[in-house]
PDB file of N, CA and C in Angstrom:
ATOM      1  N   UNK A   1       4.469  25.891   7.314  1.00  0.00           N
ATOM      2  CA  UNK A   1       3.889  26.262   6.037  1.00  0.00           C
ATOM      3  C   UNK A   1       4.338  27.659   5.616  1.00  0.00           C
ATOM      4  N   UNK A   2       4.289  28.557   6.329  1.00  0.00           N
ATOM      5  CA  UNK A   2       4.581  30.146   6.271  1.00  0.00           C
ATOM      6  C   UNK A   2       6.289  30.172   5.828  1.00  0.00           C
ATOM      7  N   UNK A   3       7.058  29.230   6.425  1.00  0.00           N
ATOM      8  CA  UNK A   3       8.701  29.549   5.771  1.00  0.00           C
ATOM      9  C   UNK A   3       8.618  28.482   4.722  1.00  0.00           C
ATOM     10  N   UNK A   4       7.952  28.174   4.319  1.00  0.00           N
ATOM     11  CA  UNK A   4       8.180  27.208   2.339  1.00  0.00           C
ATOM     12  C   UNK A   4       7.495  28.542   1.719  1.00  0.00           C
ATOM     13  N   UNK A   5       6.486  29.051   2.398  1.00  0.00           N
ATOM     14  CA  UNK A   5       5.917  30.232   1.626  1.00  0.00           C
ATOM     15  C   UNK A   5       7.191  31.673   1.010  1.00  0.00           C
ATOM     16  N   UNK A   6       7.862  31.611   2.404  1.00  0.00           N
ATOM     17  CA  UNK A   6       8.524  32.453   2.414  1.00  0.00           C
ATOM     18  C   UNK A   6       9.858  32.428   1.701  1.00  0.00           C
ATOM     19  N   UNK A   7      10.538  30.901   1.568  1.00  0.00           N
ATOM     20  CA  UNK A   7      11.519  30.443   0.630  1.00  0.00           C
ATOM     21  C   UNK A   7      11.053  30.331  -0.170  1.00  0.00           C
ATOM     22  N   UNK A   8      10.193  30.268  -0.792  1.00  0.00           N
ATOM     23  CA  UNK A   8       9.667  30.156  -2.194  1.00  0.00           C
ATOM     24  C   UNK A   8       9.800  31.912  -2.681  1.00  0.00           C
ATOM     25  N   UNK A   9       9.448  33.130  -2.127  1.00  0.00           N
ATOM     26  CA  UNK A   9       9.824  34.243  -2.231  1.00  0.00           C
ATOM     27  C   UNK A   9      10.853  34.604  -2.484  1.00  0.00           C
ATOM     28  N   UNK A  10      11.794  34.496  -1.576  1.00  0.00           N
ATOM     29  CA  UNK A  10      12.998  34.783  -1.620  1.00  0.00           C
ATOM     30  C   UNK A  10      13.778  34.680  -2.776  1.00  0.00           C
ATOM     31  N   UNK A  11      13.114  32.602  -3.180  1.00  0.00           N
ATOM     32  CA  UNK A  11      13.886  31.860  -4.388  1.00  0.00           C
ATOM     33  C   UNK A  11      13.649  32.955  -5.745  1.00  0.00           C
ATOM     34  N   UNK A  12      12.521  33.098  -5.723  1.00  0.00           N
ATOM     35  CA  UNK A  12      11.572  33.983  -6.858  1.00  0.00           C
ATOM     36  C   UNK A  12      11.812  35.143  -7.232  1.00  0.00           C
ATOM     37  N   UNK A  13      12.312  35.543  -5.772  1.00  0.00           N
ATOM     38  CA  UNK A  13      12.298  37.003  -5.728  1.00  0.00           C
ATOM     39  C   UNK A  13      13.978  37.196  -6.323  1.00  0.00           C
ATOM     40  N   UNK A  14      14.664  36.174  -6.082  1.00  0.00           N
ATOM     41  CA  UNK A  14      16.356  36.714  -6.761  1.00  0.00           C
ATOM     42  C   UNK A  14      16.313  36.009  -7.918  1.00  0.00           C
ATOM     43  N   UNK A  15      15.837  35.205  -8.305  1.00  0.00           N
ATOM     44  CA  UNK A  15      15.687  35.287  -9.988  1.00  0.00           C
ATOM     45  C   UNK A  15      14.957  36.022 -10.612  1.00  0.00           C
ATOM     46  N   UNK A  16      14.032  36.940  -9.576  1.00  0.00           N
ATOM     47  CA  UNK A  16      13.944  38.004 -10.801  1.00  0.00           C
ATOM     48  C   UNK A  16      14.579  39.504 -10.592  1.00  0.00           C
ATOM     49  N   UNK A  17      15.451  39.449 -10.017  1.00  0.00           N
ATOM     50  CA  UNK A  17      16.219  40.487  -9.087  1.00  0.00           C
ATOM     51  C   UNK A  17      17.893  40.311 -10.385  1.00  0.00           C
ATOM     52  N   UNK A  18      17.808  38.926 -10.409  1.00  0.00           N
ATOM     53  CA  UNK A  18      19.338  38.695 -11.995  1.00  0.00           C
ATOM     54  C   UNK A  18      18.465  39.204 -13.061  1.00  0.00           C
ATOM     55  N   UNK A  19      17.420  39.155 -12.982  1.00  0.00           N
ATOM     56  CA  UNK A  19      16.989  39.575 -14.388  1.00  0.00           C
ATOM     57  C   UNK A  19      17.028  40.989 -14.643  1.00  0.00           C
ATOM     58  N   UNK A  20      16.779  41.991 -13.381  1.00  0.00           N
ATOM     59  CA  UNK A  20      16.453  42.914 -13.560  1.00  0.00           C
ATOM     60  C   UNK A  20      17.709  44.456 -13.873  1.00  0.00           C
ATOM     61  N   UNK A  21      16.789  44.767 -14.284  1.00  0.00           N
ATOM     62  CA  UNK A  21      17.568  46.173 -15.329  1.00  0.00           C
ATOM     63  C   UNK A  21      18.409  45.614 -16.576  1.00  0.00           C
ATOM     64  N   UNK A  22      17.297  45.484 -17.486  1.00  0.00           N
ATOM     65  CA  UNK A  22      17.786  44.449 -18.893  1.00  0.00           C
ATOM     66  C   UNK A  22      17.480  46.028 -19.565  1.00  0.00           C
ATOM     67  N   UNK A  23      18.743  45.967 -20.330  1.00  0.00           N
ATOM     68  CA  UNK A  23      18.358  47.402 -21.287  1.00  0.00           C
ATOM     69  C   UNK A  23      19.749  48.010 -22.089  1.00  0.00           C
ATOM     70  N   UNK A  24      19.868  48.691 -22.448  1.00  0.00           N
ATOM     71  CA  UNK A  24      20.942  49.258 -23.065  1.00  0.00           C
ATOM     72  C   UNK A  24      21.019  50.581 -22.507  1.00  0.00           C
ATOM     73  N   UNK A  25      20.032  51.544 -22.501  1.00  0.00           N
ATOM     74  CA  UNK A  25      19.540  53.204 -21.997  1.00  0.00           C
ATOM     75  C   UNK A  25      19.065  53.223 -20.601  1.00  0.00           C
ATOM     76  N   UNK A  26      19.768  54.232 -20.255  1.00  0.00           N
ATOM     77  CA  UNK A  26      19.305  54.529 -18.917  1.00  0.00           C
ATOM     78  C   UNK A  26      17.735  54.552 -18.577  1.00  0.00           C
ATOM     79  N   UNK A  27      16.711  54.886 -19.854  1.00  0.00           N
ATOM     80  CA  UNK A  27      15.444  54.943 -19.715  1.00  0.00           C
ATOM     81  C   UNK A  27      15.082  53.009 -19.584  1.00  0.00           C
ATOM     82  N   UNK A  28      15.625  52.582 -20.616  1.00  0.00           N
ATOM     83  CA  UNK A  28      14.981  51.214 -20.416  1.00  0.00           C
ATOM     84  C   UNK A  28      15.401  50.097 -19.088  1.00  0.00           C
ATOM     85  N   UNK A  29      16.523  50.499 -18.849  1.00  0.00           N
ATOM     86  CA  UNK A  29      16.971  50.113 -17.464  1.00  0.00           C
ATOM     87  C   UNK A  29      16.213  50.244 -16.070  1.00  0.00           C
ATOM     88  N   UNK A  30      15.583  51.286 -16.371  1.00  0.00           N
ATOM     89  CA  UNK A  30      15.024  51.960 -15.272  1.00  0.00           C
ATOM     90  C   UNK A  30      13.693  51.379 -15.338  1.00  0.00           C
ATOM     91  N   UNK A  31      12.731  51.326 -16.494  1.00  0.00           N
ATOM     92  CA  UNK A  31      11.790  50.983 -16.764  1.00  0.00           C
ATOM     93  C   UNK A  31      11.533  49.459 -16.344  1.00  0.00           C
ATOM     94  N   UNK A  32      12.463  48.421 -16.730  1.00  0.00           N
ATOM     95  CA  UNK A  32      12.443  47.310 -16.957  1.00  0.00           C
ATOM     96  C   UNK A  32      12.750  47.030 -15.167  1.00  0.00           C
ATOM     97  N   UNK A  33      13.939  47.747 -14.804  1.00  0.00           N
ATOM     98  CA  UNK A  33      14.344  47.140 -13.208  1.00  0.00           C
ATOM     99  C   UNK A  33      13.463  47.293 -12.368  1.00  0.00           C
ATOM    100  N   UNK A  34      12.333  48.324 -12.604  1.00  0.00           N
ATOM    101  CA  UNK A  34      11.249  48.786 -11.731  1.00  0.00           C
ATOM    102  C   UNK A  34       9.970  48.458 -11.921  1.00  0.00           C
ATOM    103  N   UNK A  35      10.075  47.434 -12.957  1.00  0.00           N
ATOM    104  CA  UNK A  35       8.870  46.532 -13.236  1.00  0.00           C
ATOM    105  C   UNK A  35       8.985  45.382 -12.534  1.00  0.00           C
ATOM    106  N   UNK A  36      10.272  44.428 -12.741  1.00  0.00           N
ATOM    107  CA  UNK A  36      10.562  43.175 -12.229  1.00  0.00           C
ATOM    108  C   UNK A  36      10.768  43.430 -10.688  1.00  0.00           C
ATOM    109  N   UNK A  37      11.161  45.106 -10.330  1.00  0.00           N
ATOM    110  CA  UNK A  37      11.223  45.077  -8.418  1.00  0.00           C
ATOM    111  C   UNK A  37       9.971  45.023  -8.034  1.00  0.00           C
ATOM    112  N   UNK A  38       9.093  45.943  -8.577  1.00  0.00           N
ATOM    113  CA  UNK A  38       7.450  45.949  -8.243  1.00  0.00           C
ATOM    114  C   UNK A  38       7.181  44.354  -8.109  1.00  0.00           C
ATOM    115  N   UNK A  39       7.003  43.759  -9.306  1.00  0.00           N
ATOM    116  CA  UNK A  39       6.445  42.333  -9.387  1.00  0.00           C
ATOM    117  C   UNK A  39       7.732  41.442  -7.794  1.00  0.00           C
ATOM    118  N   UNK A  40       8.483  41.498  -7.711  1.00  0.00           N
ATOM    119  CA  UNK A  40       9.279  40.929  -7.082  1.00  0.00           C
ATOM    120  C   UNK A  40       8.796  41.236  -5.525  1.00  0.00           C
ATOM    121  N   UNK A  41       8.810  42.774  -5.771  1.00  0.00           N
ATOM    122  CA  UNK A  41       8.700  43.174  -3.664  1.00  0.00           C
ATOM    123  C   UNK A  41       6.732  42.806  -3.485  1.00  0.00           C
ATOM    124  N   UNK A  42       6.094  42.794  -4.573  1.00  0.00           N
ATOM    125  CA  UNK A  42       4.272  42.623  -3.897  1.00  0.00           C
ATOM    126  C   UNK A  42       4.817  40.777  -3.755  1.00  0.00           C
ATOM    127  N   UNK A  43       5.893  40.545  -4.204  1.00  0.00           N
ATOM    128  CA  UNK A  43       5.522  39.078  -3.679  1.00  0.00           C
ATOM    129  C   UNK A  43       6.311  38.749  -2.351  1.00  0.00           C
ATOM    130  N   UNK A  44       6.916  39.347  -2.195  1.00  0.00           N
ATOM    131  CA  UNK A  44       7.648  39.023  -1.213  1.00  0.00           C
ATOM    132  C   UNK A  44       6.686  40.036   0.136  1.00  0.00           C
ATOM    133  N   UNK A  45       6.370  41.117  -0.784  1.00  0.00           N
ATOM    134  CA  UNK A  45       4.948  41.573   0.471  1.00  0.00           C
ATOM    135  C   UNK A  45       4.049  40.948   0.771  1.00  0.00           C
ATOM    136  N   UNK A  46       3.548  39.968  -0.137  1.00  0.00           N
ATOM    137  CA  UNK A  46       2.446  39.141   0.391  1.00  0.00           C
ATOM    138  C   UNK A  46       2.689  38.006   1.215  1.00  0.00           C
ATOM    139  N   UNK A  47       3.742  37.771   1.151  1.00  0.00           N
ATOM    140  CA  UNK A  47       4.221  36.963   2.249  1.00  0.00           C
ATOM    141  C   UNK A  47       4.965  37.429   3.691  1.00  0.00           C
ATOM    142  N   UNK A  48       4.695  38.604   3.543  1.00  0.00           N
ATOM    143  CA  UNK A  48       5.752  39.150   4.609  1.00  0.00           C
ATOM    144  C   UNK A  48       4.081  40.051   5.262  1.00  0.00           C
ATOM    145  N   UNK A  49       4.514  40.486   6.419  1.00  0.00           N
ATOM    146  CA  UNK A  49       3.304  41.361   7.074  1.00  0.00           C
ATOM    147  C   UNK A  49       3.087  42.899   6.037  1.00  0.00           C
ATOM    148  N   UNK A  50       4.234  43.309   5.478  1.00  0.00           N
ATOM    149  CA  UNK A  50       4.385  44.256   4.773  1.00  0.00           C
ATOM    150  C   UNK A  50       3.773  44.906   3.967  1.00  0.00           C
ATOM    151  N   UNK A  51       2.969  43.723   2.916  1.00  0.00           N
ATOM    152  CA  UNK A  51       1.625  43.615   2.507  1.00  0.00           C
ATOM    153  C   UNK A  51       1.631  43.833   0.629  1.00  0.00           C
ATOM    154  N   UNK A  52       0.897  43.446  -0.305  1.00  0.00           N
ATOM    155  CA  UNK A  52       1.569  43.706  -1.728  1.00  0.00           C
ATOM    156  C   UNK A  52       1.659  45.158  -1.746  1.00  0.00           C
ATOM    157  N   UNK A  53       1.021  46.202  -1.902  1.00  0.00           N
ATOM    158  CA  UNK A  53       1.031  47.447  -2.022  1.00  0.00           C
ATOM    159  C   UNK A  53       2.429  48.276  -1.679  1.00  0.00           C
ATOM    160  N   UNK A  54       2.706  48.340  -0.756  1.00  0.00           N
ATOM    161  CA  UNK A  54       4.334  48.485  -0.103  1.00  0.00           C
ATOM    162  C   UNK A  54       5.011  48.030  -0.684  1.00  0.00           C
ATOM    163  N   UNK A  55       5.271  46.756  -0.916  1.00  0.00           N
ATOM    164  CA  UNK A  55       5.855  45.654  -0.974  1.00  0.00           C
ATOM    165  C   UNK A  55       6.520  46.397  -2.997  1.00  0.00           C
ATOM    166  N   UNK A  56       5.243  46.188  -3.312  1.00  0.00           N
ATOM    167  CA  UNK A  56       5.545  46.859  -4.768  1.00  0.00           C
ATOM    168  C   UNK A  56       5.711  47.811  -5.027  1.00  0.00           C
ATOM    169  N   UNK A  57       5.717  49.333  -4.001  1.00  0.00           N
ATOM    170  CA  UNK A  57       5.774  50.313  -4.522  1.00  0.00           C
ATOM    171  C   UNK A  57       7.142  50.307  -3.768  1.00  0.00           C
ATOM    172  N   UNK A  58       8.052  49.646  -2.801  1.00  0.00           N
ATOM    173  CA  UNK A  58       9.469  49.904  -2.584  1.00  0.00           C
ATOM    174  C   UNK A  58      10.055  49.263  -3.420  1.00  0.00           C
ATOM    175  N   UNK A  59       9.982  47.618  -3.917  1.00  0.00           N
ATOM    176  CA  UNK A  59      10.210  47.061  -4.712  1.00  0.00           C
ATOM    177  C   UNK A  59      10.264  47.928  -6.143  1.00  0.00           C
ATOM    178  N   UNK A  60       9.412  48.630  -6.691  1.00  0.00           N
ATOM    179  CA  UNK A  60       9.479  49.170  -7.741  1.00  0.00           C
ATOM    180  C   UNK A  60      10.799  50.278  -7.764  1.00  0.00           C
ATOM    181  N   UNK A  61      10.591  50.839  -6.552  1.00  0.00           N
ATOM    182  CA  UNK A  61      11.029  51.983  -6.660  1.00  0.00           C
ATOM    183  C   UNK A  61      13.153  51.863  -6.334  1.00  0.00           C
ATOM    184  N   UNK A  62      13.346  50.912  -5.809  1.00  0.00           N
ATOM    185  CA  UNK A  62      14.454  50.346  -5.474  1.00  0.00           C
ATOM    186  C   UNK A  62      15.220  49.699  -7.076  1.00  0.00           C
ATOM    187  N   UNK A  63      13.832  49.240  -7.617  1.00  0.00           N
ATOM    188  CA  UNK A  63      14.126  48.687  -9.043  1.00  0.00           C
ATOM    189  C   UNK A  63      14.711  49.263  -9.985  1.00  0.00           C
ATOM    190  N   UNK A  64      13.818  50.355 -10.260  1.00  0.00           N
ATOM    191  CA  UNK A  64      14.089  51.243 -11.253  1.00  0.00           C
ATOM    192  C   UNK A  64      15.608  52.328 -10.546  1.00  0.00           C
ATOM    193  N   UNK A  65      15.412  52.320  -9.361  1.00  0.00           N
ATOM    194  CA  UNK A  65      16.853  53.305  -9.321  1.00  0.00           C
ATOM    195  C   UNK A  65      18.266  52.299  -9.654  1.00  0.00           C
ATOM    196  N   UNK A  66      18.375  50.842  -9.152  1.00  0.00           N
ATOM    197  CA  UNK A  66      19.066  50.522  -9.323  1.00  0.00           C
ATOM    198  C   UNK A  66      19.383  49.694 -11.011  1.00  0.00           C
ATOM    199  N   UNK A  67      18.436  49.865 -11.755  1.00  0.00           N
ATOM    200  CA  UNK A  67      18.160  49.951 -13.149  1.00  0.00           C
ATOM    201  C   UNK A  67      18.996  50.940 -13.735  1.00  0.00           C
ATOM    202  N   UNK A  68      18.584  52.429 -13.036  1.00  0.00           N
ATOM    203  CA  UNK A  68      19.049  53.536 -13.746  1.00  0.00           C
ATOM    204  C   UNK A  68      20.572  53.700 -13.521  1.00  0.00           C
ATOM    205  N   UNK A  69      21.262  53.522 -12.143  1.00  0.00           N
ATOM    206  CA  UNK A  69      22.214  53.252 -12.114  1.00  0.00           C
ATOM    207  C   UNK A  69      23.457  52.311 -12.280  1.00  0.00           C
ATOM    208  N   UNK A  70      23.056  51.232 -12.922  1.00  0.00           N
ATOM    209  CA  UNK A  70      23.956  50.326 -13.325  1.00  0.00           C
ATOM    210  C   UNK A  70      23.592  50.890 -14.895  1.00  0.00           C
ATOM    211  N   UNK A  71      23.556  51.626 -15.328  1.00  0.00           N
ATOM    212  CA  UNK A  71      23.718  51.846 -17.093  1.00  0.00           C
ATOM    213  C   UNK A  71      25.308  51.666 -17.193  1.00  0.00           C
ATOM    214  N   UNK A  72      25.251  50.609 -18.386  1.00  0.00           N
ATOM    215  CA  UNK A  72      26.652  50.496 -18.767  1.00  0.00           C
ATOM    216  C   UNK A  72      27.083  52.067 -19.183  1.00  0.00           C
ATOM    217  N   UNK A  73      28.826  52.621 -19.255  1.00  0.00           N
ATOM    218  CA  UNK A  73      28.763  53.076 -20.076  1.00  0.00           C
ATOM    219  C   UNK A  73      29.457  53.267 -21.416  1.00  0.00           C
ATOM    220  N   UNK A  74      29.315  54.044 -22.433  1.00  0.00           N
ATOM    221  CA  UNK A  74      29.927  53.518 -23.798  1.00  0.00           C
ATOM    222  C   UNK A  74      30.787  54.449 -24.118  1.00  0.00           C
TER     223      UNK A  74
END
């Protein structure tokens, strides 16, 4: 039961991992990638011993940097 839990994460967790850092500006990149990592890592924390709290505040924080750093540039 615990690894369908856990593939189901994973699945979840990289479709919203393509989604993330949707933006044009380095601000909205950042904003947006570190919303969808938060939401992405408390789920993959709640399934993992790691726990949501962690889970979303590395997730977030992994988000938004790699948000800020993929800014196209023009």
């Amino acid at each position: 039961m615990a690894v369908t839990n856990i593939a189901k994460a994973f699945v979840f967790g990289s479709v919203l991992l393509s989604l993330a850092a949707c933006g044009d500006t380095w601000g909205q990149r950042a904003v947006t990638g570190g919303g969808i990592g938060a939401g992405s890592g408390a789920l993959i924390g709640a399934v993992t011993p790691i726990g949501l709290l962690p889970g979303a505040l590395i997730g977030g924080a992994v988000g938004a940097g790699v948000g800020a750093a993929t800014t196209p540039k023009k």
